[in-house]
Protein backbone atom coordinates (compact mmCIF):
# COMPACT_ATOMS: atom_id res chain seq x y z
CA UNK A 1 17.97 -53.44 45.94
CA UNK A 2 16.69 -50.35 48.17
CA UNK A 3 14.56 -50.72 50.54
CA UNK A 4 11.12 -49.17 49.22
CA UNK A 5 7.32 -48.48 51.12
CA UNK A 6 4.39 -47.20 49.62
CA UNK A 7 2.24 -44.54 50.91
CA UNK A 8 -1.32 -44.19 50.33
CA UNK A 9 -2.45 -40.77 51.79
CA UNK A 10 -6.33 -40.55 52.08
CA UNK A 11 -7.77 -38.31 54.60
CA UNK A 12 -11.33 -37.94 55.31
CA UNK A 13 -13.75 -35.25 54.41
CA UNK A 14 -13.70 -35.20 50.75
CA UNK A 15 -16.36 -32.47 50.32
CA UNK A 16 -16.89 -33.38 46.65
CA UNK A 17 -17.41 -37.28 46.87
CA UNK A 18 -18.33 -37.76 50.71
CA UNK A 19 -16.40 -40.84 51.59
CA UNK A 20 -14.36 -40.96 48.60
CA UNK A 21 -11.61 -42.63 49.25
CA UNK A 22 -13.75 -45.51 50.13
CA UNK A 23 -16.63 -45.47 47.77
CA UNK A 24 -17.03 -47.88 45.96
CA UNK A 25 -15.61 -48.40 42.03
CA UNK A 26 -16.95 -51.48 40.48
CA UNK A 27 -18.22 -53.40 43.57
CA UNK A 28 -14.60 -51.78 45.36
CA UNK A 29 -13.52 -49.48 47.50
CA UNK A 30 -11.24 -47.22 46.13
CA UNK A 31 -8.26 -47.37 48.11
CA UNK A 32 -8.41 -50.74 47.55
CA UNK A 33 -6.95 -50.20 43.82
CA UNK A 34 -4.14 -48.44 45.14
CA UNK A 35 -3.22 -51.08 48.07
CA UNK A 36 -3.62 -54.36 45.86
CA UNK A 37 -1.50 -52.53 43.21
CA UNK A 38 1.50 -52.01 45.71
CA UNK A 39 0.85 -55.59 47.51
CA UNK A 40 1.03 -57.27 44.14
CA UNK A 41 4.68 -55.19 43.97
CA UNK A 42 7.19 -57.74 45.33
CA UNK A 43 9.78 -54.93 45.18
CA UNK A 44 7.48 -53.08 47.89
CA UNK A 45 8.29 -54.22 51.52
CA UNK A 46 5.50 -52.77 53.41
CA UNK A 47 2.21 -50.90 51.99
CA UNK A 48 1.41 -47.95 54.49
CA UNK A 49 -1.66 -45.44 54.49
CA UNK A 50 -1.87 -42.47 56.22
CA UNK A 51 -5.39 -41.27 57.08
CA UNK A 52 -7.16 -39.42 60.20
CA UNK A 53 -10.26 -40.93 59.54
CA UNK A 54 -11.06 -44.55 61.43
CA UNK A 55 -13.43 -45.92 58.23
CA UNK A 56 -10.81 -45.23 56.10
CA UNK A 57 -7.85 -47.12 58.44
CA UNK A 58 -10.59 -50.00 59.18
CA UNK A 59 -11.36 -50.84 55.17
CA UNK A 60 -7.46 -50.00 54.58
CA UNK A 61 -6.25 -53.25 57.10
CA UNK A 62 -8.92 -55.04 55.88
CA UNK A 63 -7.71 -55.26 52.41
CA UNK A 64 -4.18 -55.86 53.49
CA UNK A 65 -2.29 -52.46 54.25
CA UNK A 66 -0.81 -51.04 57.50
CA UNK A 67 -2.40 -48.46 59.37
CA UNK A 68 0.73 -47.86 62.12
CA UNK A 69 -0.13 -44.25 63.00
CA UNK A 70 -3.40 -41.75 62.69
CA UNK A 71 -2.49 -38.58 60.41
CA UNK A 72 -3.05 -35.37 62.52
CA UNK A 73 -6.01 -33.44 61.31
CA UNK A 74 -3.96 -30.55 60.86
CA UNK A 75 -2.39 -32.54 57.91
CA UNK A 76 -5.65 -33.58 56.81
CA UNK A 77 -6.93 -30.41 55.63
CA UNK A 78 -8.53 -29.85 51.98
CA UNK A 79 -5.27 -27.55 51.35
CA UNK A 80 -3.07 -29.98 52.83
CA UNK A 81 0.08 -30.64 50.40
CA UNK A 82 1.66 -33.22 50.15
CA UNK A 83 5.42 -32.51 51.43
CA UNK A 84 4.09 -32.51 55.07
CA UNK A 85 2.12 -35.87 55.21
CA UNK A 86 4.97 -37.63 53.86
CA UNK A 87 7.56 -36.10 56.30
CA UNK A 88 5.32 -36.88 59.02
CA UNK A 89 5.43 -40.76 58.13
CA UNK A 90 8.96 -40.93 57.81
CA UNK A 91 9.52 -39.20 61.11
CA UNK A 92 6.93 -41.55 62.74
CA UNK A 93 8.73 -44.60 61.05
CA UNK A 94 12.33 -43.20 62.71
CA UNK A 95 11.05 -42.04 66.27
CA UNK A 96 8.77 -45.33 66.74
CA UNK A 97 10.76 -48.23 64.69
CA UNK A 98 14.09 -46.53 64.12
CA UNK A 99 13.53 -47.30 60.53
CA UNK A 100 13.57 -45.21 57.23
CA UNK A 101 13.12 -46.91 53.51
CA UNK A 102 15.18 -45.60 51.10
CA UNK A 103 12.02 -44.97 48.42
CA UNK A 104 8.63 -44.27 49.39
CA UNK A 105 6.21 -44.77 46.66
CA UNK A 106 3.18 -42.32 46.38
CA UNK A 107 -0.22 -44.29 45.64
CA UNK A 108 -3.11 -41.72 45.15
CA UNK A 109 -6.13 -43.47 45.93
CA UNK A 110 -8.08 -41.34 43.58
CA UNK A 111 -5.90 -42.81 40.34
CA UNK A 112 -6.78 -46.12 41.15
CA UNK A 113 -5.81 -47.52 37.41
CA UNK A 114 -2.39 -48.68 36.93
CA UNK A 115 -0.80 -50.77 34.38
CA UNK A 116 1.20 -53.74 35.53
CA UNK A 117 4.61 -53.91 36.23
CA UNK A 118 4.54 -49.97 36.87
CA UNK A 119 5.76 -49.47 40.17
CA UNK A 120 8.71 -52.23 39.83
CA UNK A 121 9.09 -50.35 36.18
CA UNK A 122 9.43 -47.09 38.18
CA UNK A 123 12.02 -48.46 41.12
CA UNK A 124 14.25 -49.72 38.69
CA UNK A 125 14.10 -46.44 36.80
CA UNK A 126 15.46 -44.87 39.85
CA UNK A 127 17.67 -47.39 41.31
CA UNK A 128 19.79 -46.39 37.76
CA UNK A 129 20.61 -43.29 38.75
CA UNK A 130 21.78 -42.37 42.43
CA UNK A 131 21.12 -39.00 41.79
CA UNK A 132 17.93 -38.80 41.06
CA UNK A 133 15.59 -37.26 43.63
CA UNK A 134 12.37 -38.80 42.31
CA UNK A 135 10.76 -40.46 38.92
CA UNK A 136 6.93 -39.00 38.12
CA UNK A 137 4.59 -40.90 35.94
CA UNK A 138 3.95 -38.17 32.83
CA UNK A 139 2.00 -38.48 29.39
CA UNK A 140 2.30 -36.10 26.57
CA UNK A 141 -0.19 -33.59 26.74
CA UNK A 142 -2.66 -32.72 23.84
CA UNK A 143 -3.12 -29.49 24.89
CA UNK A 144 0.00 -26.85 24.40
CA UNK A 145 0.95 -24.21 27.05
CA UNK A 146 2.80 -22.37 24.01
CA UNK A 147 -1.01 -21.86 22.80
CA UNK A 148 -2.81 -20.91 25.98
CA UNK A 149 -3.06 -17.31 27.22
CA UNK A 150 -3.83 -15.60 30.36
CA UNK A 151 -6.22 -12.53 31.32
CA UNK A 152 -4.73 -8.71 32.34
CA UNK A 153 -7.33 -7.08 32.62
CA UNK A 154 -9.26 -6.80 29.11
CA UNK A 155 -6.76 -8.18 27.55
CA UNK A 156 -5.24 -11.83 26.56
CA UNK A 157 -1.40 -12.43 27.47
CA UNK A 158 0.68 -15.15 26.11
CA UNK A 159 0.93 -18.07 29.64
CA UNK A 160 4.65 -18.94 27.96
CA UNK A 161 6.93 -16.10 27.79
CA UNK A 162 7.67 -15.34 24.22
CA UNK A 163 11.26 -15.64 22.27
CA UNK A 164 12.00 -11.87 20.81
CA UNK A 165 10.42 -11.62 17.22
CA UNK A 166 8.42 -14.93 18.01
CA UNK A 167 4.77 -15.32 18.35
CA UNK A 168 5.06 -19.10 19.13
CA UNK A 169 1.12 -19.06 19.53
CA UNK A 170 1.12 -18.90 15.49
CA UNK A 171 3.02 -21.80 14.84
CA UNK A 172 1.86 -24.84 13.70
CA UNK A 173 1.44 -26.98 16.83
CA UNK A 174 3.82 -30.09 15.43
CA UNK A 175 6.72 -27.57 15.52
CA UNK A 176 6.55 -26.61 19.07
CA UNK A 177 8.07 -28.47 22.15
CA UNK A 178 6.60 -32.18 23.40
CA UNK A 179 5.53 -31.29 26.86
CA UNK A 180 3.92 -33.41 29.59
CA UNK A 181 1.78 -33.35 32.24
CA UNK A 182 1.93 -35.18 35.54
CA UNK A 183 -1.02 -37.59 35.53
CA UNK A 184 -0.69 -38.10 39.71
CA UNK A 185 -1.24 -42.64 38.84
CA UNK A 186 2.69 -42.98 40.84
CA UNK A 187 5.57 -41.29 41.82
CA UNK A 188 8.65 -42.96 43.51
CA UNK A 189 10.90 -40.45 46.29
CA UNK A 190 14.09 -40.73 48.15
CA UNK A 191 13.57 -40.33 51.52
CA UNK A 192 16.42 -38.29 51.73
CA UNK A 193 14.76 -35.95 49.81
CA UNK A 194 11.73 -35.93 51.84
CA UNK A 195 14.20 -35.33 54.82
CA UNK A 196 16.56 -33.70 53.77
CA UNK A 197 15.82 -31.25 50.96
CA UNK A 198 12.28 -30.56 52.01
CA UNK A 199 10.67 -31.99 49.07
CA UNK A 200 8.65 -34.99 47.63
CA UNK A 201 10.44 -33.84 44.53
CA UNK A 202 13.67 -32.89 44.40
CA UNK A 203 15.37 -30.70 41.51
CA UNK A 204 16.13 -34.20 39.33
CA UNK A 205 13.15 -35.65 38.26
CA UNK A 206 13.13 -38.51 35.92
CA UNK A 207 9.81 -39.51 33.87
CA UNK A 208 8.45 -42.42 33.36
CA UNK A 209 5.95 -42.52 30.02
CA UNK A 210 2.97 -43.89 30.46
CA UNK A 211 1.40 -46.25 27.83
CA UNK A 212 -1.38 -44.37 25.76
CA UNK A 213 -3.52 -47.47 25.43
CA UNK A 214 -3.83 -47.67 29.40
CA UNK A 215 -6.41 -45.21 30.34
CA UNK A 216 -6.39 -43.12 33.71
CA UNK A 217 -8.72 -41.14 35.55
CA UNK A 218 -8.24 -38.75 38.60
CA UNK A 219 -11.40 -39.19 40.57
CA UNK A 220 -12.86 -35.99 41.69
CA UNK A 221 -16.11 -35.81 40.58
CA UNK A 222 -18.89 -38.20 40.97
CA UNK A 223 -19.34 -38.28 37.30
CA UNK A 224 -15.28 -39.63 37.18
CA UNK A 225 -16.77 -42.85 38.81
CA UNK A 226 -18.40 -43.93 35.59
CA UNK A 227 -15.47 -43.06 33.48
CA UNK A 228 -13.59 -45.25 35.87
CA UNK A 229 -15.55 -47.83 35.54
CA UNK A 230 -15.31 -47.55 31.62
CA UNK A 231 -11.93 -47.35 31.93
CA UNK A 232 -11.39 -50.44 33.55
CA UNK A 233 -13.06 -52.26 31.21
CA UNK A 234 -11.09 -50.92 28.32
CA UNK A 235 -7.80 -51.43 30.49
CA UNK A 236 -8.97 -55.24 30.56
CA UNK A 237 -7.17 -55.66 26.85
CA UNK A 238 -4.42 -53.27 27.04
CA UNK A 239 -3.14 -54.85 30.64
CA UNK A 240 -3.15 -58.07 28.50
CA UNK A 241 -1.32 -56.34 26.37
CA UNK A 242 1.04 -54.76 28.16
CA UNK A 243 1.56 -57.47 30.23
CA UNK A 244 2.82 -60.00 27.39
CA UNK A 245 5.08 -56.72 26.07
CA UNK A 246 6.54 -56.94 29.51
CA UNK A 247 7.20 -60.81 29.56
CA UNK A 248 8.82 -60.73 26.25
């Protein structure tokens, strides 16, 4: 089985939510979601985050993750994406251990819900096929882009580019294209190509559907905290769920 990490980037400064990253959802901080979910993984080997901010590192090692390095602020900015921060810790990991996993899993602390059995779900999903450069957690979307438009000037503009003598906009929306959206809860990458092609993505992506009865939230407003907290409640029967689905 490859050798797989996860990486938990949370910087500091969250102008939105001061302190987000550690605030706390339901009596716990909210990186703690993130690092319990990947510790409870027994197909992770080591759960890493990468921060610049001391609080952060000090409530991340006390709830069981490693803090080997401090993330340069440079990396740590608000525009900060996330190709760099994750070729940074695999460069640390090969100058300073000589070691590089073969999978790094991406654990936003911000979409702290997660069913279980995802992240093994997801490894094995890519451990199928060798050429896959990464697998992205995706749910169908109930909003179209074949129905949403764009301003030029005065005028509204079709955001998907139209088929000659089509005006996809006007057709009923069951007989357009499924499409998906990337709901940020996991992603699983090759190092290789992190390190090689430059990427946390790749060109050959591979999804992996996320249950509709599991409910996720990305936490960027305060208000998203409540909804979270709803959420988990609700998630309380459908991880049961789930989780006897899985055992079967």
């Amino acid at each position: 089985m490859a050798v797989a990490i996860s990486l938990i980037p949370a910087r500091g400064g969250s102008k939105g939510i001061p302190g987000k990253n550690i605030a706390l959802l339901a009596g716990k901080p909210l990186i703690a979601y993130s690092i319990e979910d990947s510790l409870n993984c027994s197909l992770v080997e080591r759960t890493i985050v990468s921060t610049d901010d001391p609080e952060i590192a000090e409530v991340a090692r006390k709830y069981g993750a490693e803090v080997p390095f401090t993330r340069p602020s440079e990396l740590a900015q608000t525009d900060t994406p996330d190709f760099p921060v994750f070729f940074h810790a695999l460069e640390w990991f090969q100058s300073n251990e000589g070691f590089t996993p073969d999978l790094v899993i991406q654990l936003r602390p911000t979409t702290p819900l997660r069913p279980p059995g995802l992240i093994d779900q997801a490894i094995q999903i890519i451990s199928e096929d060798e050429q896959a450069d990464c697998v992205r957690s995706v749910r169908e979307s109930a909003y179209t882009p074949y129905k949403m438009w764009q301003l030029e000037g005065r005028l509204l503009k079709p955001f998907v580019q139209q088929p000659k003598n089509k005006e996809l906009y006007n057709m009923p929306r069951q007989q357009l294209p499924k499409v998906f959206y990337h709901d940020g809860v996991l992603d699983v990458i090759r190092s290789s190509t992190i390190l090689e092609k430059k990427s946390v993505t790749g060109t050959k992506i591979l999804p992996l559907l996320m249950e509709e009865s599991f409910l996720v939230v990305d936490i960027d407003k305060p208000v998203d905290f409540l909804v979270a907290e709803v959420f988990l409640k609700h998630n309380q029967g459908a991880k049961k769920a789930l989780g006897k689905r899985l055992n079967e």
